[in-house]
Structure formats: C-alpha cells, structure tokens
Protein backbone atom coordinates (compact mmCIF):
# COMPACT_ATOMS: atom_id res chain seq x y z
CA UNK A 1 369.31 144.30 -132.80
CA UNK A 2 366.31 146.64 -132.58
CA UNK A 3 366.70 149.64 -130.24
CA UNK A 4 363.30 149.08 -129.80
CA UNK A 5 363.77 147.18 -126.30
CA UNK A 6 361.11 146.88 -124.10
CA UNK A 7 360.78 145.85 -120.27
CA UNK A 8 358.75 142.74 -119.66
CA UNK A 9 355.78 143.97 -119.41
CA UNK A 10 356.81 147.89 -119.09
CA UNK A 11 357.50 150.62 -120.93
CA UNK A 12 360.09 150.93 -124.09
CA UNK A 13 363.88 151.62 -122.29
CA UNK A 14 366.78 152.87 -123.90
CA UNK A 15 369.68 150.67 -125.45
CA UNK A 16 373.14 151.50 -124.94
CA UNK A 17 373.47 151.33 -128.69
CA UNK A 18 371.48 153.94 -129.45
CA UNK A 19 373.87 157.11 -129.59
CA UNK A 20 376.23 155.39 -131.36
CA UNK A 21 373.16 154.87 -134.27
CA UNK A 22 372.33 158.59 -133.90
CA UNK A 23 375.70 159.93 -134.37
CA UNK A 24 376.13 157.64 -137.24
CA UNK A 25 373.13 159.09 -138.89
CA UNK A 26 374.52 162.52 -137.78
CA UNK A 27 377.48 161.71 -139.90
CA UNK A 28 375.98 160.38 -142.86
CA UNK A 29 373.65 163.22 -143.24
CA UNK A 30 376.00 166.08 -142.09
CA UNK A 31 377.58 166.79 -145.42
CA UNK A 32 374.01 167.50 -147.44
CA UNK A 33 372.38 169.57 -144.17
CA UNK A 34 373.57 172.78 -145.76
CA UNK A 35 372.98 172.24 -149.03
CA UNK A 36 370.32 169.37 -149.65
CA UNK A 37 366.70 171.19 -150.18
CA UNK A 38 365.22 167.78 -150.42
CA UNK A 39 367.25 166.56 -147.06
CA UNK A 40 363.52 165.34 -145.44
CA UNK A 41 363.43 162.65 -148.21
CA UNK A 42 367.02 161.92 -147.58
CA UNK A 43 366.42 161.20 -144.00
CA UNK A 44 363.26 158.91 -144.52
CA UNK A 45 365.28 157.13 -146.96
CA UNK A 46 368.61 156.66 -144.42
CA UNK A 47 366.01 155.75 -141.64
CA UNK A 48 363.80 152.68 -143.73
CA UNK A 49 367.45 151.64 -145.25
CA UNK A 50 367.85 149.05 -141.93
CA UNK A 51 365.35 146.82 -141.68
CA UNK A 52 366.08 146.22 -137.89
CA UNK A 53 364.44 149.81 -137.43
CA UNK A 54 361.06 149.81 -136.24
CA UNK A 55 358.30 152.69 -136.37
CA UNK A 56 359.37 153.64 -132.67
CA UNK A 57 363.16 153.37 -133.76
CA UNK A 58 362.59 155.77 -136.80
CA UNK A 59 360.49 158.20 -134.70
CA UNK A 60 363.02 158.36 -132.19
CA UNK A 61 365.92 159.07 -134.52
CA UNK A 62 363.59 160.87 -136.45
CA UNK A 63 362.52 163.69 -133.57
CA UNK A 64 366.40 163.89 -132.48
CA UNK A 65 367.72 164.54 -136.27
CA UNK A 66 365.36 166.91 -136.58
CA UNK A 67 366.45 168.61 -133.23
CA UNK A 68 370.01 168.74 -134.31
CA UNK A 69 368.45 170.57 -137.38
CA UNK A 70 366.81 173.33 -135.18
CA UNK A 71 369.53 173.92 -132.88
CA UNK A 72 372.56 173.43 -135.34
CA UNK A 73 374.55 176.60 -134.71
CA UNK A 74 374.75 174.51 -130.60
CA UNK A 75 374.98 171.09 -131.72
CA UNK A 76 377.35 170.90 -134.98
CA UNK A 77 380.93 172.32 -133.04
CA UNK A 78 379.95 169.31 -130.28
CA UNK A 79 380.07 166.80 -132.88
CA UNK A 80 383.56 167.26 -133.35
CA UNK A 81 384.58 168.34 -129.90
CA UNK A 82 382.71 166.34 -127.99
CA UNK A 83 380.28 163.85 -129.92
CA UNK A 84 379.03 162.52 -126.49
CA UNK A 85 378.14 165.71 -125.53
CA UNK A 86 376.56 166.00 -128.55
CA UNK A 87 374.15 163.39 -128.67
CA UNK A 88 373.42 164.04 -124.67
CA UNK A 89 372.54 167.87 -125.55
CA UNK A 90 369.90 166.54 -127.97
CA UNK A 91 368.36 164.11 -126.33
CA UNK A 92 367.38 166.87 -123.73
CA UNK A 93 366.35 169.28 -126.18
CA UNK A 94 364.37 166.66 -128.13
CA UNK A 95 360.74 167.24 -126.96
CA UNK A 96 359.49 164.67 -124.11
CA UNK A 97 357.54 161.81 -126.04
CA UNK A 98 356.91 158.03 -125.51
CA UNK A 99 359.65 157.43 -128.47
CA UNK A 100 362.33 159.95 -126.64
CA UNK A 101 361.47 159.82 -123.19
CA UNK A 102 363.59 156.92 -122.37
CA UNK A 103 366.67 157.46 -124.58
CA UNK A 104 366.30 161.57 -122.47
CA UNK A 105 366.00 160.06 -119.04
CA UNK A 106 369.00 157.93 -119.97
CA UNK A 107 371.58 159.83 -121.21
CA UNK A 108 370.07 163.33 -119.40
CA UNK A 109 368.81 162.12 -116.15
CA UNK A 110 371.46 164.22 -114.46
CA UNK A 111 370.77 167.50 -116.02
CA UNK A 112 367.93 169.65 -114.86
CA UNK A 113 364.42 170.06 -116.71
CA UNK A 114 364.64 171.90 -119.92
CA UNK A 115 363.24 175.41 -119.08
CA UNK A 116 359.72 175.84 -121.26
CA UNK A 117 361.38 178.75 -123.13
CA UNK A 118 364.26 178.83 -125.28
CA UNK A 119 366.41 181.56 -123.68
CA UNK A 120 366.11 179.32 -120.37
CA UNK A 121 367.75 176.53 -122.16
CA UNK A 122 370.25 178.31 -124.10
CA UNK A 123 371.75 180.00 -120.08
CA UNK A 124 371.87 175.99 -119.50
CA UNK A 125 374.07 175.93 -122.85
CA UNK A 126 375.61 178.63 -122.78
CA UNK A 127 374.50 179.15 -126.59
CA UNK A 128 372.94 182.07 -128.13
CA UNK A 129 369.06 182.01 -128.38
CA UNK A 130 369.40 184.27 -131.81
CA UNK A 131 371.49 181.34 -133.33
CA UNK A 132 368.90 178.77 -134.28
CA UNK A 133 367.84 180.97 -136.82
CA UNK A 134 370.54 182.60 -139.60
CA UNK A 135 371.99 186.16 -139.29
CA UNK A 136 371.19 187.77 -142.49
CA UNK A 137 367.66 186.81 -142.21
CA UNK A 138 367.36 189.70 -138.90
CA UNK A 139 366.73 192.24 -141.95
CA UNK A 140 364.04 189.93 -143.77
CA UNK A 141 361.89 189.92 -141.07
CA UNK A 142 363.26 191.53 -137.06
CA UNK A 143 360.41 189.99 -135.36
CA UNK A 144 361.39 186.43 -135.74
CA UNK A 145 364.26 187.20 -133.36
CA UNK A 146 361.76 188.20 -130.53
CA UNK A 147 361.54 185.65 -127.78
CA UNK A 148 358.18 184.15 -128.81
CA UNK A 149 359.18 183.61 -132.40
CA UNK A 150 362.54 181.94 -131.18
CA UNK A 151 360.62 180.24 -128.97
CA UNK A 152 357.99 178.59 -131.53
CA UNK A 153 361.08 178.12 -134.08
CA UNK A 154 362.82 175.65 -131.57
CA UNK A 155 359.56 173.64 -131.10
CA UNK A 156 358.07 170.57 -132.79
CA UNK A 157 354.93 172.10 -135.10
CA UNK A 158 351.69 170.47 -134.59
CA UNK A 159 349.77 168.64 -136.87
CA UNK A 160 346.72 170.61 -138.10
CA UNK A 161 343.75 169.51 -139.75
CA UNK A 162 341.10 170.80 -141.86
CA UNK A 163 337.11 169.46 -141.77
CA UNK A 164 335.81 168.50 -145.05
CA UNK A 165 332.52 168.15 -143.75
CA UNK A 166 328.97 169.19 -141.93
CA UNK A 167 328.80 166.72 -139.55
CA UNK A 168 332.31 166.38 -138.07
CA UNK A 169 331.10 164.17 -134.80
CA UNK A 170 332.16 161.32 -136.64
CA UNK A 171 335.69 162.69 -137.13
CA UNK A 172 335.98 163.14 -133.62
CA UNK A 173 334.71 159.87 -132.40
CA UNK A 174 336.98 158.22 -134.62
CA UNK A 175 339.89 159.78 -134.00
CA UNK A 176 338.83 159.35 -129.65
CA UNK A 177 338.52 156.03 -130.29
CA UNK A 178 341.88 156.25 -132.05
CA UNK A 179 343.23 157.78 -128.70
CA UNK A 180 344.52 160.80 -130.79
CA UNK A 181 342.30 163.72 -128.99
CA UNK A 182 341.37 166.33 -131.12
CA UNK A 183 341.04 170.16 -130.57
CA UNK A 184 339.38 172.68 -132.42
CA UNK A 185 341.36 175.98 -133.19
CA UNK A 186 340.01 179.22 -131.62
CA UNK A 187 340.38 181.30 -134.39
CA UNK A 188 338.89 178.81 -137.33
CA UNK A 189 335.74 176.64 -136.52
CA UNK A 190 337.24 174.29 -139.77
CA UNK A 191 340.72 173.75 -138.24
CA UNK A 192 341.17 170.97 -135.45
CA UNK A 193 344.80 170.24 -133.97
CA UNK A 194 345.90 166.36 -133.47
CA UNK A 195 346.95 166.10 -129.62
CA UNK A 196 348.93 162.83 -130.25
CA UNK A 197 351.55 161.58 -132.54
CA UNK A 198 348.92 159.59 -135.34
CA UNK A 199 348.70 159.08 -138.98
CA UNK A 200 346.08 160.40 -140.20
CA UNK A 201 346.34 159.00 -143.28
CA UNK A 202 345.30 155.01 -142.07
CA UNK A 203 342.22 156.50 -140.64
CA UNK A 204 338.98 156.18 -142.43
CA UNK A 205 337.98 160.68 -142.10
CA UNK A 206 341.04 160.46 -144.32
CA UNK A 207 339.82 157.96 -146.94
CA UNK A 208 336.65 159.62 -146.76
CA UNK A 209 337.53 162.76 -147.33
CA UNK A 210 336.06 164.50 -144.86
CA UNK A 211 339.06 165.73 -143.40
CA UNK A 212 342.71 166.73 -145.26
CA UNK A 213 346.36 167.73 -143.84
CA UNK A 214 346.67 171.63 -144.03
CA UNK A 215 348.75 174.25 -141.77
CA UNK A 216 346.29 176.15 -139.61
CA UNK A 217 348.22 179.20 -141.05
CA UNK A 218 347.35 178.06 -144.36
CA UNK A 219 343.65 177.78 -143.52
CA UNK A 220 343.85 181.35 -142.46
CA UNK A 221 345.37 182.90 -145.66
CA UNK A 222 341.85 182.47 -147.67
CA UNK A 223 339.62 183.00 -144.05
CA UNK A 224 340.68 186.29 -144.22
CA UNK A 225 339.86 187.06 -147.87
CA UNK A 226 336.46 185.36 -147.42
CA UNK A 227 335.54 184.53 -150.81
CA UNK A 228 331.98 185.15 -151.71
CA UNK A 229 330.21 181.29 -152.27
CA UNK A 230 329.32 180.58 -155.95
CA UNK A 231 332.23 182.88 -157.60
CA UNK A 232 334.76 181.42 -160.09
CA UNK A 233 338.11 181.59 -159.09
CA UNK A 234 341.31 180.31 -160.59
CA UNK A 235 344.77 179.20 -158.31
CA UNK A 236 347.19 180.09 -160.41
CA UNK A 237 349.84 178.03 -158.58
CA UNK A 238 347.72 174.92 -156.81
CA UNK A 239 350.54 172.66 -155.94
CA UNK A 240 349.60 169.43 -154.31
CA UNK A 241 346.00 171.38 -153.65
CA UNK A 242 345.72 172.26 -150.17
CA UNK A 243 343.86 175.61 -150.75
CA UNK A 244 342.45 174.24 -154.10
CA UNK A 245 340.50 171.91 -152.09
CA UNK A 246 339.70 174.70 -148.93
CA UNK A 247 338.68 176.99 -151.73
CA UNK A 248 336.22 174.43 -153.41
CA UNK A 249 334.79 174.35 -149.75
CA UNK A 250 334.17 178.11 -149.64
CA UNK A 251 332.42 178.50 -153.36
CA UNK A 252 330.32 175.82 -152.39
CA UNK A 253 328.47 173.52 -154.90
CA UNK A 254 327.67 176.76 -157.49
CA UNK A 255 331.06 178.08 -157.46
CA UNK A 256 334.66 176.45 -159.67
CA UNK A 257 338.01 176.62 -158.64
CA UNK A 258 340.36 176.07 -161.62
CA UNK A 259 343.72 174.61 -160.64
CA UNK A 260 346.61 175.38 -162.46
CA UNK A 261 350.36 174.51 -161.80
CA UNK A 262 353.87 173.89 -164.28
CA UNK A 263 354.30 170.68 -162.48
CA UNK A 264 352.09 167.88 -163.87
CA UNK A 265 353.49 165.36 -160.56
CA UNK A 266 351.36 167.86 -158.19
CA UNK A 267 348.54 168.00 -160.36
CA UNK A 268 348.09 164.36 -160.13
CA UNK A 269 348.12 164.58 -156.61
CA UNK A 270 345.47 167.79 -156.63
CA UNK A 271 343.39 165.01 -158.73
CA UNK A 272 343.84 162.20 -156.52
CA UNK A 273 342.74 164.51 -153.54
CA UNK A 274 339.82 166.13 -155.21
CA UNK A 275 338.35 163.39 -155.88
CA UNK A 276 339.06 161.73 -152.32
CA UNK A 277 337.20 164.78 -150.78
CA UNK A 278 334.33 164.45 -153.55
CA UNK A 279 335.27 168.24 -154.79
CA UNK A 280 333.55 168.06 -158.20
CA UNK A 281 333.63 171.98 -158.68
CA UNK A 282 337.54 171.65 -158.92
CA UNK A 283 338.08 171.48 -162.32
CA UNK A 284 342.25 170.94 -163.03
CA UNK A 285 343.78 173.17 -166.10
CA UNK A 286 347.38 172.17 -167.03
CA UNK A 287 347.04 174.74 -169.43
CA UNK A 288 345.08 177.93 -169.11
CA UNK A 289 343.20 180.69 -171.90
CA UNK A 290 342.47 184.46 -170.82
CA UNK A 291 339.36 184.30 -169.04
CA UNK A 292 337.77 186.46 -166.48
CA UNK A 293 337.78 185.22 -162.92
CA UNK A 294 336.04 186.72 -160.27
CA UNK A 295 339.14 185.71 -157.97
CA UNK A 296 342.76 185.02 -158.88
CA UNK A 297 345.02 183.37 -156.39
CA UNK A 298 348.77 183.85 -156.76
CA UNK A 299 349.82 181.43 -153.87
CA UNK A 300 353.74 182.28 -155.28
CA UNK A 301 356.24 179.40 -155.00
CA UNK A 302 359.50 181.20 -152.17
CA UNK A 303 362.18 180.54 -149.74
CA UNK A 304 359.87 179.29 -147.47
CA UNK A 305 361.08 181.05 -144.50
CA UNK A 306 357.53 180.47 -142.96
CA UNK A 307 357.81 176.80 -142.46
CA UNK A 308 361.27 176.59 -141.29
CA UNK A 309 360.38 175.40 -137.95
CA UNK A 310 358.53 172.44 -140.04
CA UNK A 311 361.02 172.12 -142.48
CA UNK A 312 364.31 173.13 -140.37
CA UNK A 313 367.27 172.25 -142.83
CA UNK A 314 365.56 174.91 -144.94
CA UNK A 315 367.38 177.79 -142.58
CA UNK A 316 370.82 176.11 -143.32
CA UNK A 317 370.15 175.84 -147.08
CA UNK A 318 369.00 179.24 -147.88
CA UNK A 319 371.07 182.68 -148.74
CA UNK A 320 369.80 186.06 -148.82
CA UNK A 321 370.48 185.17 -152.93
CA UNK A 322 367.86 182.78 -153.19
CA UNK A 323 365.06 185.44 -151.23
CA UNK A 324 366.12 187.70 -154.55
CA UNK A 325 365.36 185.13 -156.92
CA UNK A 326 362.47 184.27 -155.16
CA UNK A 327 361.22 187.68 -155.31
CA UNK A 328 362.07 188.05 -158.71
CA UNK A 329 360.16 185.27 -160.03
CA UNK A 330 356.95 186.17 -157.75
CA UNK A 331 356.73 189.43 -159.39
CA UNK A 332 356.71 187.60 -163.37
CA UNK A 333 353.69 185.54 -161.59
CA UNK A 334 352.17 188.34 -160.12
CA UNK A 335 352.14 190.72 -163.31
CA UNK A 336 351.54 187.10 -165.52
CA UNK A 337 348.35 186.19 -163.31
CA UNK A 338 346.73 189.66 -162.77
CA UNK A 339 345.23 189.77 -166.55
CA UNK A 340 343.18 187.00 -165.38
CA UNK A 341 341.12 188.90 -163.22
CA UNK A 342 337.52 190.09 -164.21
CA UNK A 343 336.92 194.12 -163.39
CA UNK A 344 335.72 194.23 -160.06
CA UNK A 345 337.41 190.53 -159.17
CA UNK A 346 340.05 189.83 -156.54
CA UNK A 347 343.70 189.34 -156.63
CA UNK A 348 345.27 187.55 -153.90
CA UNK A 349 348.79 187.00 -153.50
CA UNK A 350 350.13 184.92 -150.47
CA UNK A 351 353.40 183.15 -149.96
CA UNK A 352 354.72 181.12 -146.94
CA UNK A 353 357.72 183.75 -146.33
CA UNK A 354 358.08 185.76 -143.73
CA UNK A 355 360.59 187.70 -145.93
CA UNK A 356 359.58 191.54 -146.40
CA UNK A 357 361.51 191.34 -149.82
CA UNK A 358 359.41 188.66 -150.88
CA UNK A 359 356.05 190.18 -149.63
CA UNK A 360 355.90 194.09 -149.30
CA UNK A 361 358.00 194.33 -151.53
CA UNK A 362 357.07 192.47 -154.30
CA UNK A 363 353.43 193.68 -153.82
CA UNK A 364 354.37 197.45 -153.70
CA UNK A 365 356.42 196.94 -157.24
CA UNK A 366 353.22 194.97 -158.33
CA UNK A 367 350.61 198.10 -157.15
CA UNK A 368 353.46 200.48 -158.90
CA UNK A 369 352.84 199.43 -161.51
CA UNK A 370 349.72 198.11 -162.13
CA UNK A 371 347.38 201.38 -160.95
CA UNK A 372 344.01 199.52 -162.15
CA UNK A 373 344.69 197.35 -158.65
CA UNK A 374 343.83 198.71 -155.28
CA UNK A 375 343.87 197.10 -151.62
CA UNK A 376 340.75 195.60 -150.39
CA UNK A 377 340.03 195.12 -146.72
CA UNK A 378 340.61 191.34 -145.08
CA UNK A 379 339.05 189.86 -142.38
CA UNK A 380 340.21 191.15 -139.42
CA UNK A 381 340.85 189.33 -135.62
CA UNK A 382 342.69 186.62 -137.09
CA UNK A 383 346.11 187.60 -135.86
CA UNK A 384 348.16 189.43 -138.83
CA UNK A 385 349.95 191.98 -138.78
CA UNK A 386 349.65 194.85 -141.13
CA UNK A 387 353.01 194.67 -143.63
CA UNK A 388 352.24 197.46 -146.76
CA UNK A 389 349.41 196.56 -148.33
CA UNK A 390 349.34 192.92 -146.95
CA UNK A 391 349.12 191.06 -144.00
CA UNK A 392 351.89 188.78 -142.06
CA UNK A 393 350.89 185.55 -139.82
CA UNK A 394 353.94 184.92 -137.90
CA UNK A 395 353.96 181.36 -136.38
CA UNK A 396 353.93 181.81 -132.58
CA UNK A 397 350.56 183.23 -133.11
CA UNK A 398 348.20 180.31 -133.65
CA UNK A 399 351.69 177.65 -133.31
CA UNK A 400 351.54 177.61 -137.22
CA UNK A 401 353.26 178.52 -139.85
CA UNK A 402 353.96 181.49 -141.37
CA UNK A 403 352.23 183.33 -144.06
CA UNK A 404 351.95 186.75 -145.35
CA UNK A 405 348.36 187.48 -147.26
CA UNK A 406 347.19 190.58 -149.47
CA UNK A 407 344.32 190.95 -151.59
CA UNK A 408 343.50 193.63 -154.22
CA UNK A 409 340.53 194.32 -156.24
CA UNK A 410 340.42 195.49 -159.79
CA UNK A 411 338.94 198.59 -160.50
C-alpha cells in the first residue's frame, strides 16, 4: 500500500507505515553514506525500486533521507539507541512542505516549533550546532562554523535559475500559471529563484531554452569577471556546460566559447544543451591545439566543499586527504591551461570549494611561479570576500552555493 493516503476530499495524512519505510531505507543506505560519492544516484535508485511509491512518497522519503544526511553526527547514534526517536527527530527537522507536513504533525505534534536557526534547535537536542559539518574542515575554511553558515548548511538549497533570454515575461507567466512563483535575485538581473517545489524540466522555458538550471553562486563566478562581449574564450574544464552556456550569453553573437573536458559523457550533455538554448557560438573541442584566447577559464574539478549543503553525503565522504589531491591536481590544470592565454587575456580560476588549500593556495603557488600573471580587479558588490588574490562566495550570502573566484591577466 501507498503511503500516499489521502482524506476524502482533504489533504494527504500520514500512514502509520511510514517510519517503518524510512528506517528501512535508513538501513539500506547506512553502510555507503560514508563512503559512496555517487550516494544521490543510489538513493533515486532505492526510492523508484517499489513501484507502490508515488512522486509524493519519494519526495517525502526523499526530503527526510536527505535530513538525516545534514544532521548525521544527531541522528546516526539514535538509530541504534532509539530508532523511534530517530525517525521522530527527523521528521521535525525535515523542512515544513505539503509532502512532510503530515508525516511532522504526526509523529512531532507534541514537540514545540523548530526554532528558525540552527543553534535553537540543537538546545532542543541537546546536539552540537558545529557537528553537522566535519572537524578537520574548521582549518579549511573557520567561517563555515559561524552561525549563519551553520545555519544555511542545515537548510534545503533553493532551486535557482538562469534566463536565456530578452523577453523573460513569458517565463514568468508560464511558470505563474504553473503555480511555481518566481523571484528575481537582487544581486543578478539573469538569476530568478523557484518559490515552489517544480520541475523545471516538463516546462516548455526549459524545452525552449530560454531558461537553464544553474546555482545563483555559479552565475556569480563569471558576473564578477565580466567578460568583454565578442572575445574568444576557451573553458578548459566545461563539464555538463553550465557556465559554457552563461558564457556564450556574455560574448554575445560575435564572441566563441570553446568547451573542452576529459569526459566525452558531459560533453554530450554540453551538446545537447547548447543546442537546446540555440548557443551556436559554443563550439565543443574534445581535443584542443595552442591557441591564443583572450580568456581562459580553469573552472578546476575539487572536494566540493561548496555544495555540501546540496550534496550533503559529500561532508561524510571526504578527508582532509582528498582536499590535497584535489589541490594537487588543480595546480597541473592551472599551470597546463595558462599557455592558452593570449598576452593581455584573462585567466580565471574558480572552484566550488570553500577550502583555502584548494583556492589561495593553489593560486599563490600558481602566481609563484608563473610571474608573467598578475591579479586583475573583479566586479565588486556581489558579496565575496577577499581570500589572496581571489575571491570567496560563502553560501549564506545569496542562499547559494559556494564558490571561490580569481582572475589574472597576462602581462
């Protein structure tokens, strides 16, 4: 039976059932949390495997896994002491939507409103607010140990979008029809956050192209180098082509990005969304020649420590270790990539860490030894904070995720 039960007539309610299920998945997924890098896929896969599971069913388990997954220092001892507690505990830390709300009034009713801030609800616990995020990383970065940082790490991210278009009144009236109510973001006129849960992806902005998933964070990384329209410019490491495509955007219809990536699976992608968004000054390069670019994007693959709040099993599943190897192989890309660059052209390096060894300190080797490099000036009033010679987004700024940003000219 679906735990998708409904009164006549009324709202969804909560089956008795339904803690049982959870701390079943809890179980099945509990020895791969700390070690699985791929554990989202794992999870989508354990959700779809019963067919009794509806969409409301999977987002339900789906917000309440992920829960466990931000709070696991509180919630992992409980499912062996107490697995009732357990499953109680996260339903009332689970954030208050139409697939939680009645599984939270049900098994929390009788515990007071979680306080809006983290250190509120970790007094109710009687847990430690620092604990959601791993010790060693308090030397990587101290300020994600604030209260604001904490704070944003414990919450569900939002869904950001970026406009792919002039005339984005049609976006909006869509996605108002849609009942998903859109808002732009103060600091980035392109940027618009979805105020409901939605796929995006069955609307028709999305087949259009005229808008595309991308981190508000990740939007800001090339805002605040501000590429000059009509330049060539090469991303060394495109991925899947979120700031190919942005990129594309900026150069406008006289400028080329050329996309480059080891991974032919992402590049396929990168086509497929190029040519969704009608970006026919990307031009995709699975192999590249010296040439001079006017800008050189080094958008270096890391530990990701930026978009653990999105990505929370990636706390539990990284070691100081891997943040060395990370940095190790960002300074080969760095030193590979900077060749590329024309005299007078930009370098830009970015990564989604919020790791100082994987930023400052990587760039500082890089300027150490490459002297024809120098810092050039970003755009300011976006929200970073200075870090060396680059700049660091942390996520309880815009409710994003993390970045850190540098560019350098060549002299």
């Amino acid at each position: 039976m679906s735990s998708d039960s409904r009164t006549p007539g009324g709202p969804p309610r909560s089956h008795p059932g339904q803690p049982r299920i959870l701390l079943g998945l809890l179980g099945l997924l509990r020895p791969h949390w700390r070690s699985d890098t791929a554990l989202p896929a794992r999870i989508e896969s354990l959700l779809r495997s019963d067919q009794r599971r509806g969409a409301r069913d999977r987002r339900l388990y789906r917000e309440l896994i992920y829960t466990a997954l931000r709070h696991l220092p509180w919630v992992e001892p409980l499912l062996d002491r107490d697995p009732g507690l357990a499953a109680k505990t996260l339903a009332w830390l689970a954030a208050d939507t139409p697939s939680t709300h009645a599984l939270r009034a049900g098994l929390a009713g009788d515990w007071p409103e979680p306080p809006a801030d983290l250190a509120g609800r970790a007094a109710f616990l009687r847990a430690d607010p620092a604990e959601i995020l791993p010790g060693w990383f308090r030397a990587h970065c101290p300020e994600m140990f604030s209260g604001a940082e904490l704070d944003a790490q414990a919450r569900r991210p939002p869904l950001w979008l970026r406009l792919q278009t002039d005339s984005p009144e049609g976006v909006f009236a869509e996605f108002g029809t849609l009942g998903w109510p859109l808002r732009r973001a103060p600091a980035l006129g392109s940027a618009v956050r979805v105020l409901a849960e939605a796929d995006v992806t069955k609307t028709g902005a999305f087949r259009s192209g005229r808008i595309e998933v991308q981190d508000l964070g990740s939007q800001l990384v090339l805002a605040s180098v501000e590429p000059a329209p009509g330049g060539r410019w090469l991303d060394a490491c495109a991925g899947a082509g979120g700031k190919t495509l942005q990129l594309a955007r900026m150069l406008g219809p006289d400028g080329r990005v050329d996309a480059h990536d080891i991974r032919p699976a992402a590049l396929e992608e990168l086509r497929e969304r190029a040519a969704r968004a009608g970006a026919a000054n990307v031009r995709i390069l699975p192999r590249l020649s010296r040439d001079g670019y006017d800008g050189v994007l080094v958008d270096a693959p890391c530990s990701g420590s930026g978009t653990w709040r999105r990505s929370p099993h990636l706390k539990w599943c990284t070691a100081a270790g891997d943040v060395d190897r990370s940095a190790a192989r960002q300074r080969e890309l760095l030193a590979g990539f900077a060749p590329f660059v024309a005299p007078g052209g930009t370098l830009v390096y970015a990564t989604c860490s919020l790791s100082g060894a994987e930023n400052e300190g990587v760039l500082g080797d890089f300027l150490g030894a490459h002297p024809e490099f120098r810092r050039k000036p970003v755009r300011g009033g976006l929200g970073f904070l200075e870090r060396g010679d680059g700049h660091l987004l942390l996520p309880s700024v815009h409710d994003s995720d993390g970045f850190f940003v540098a560019a350098l000219v060549k002299k």
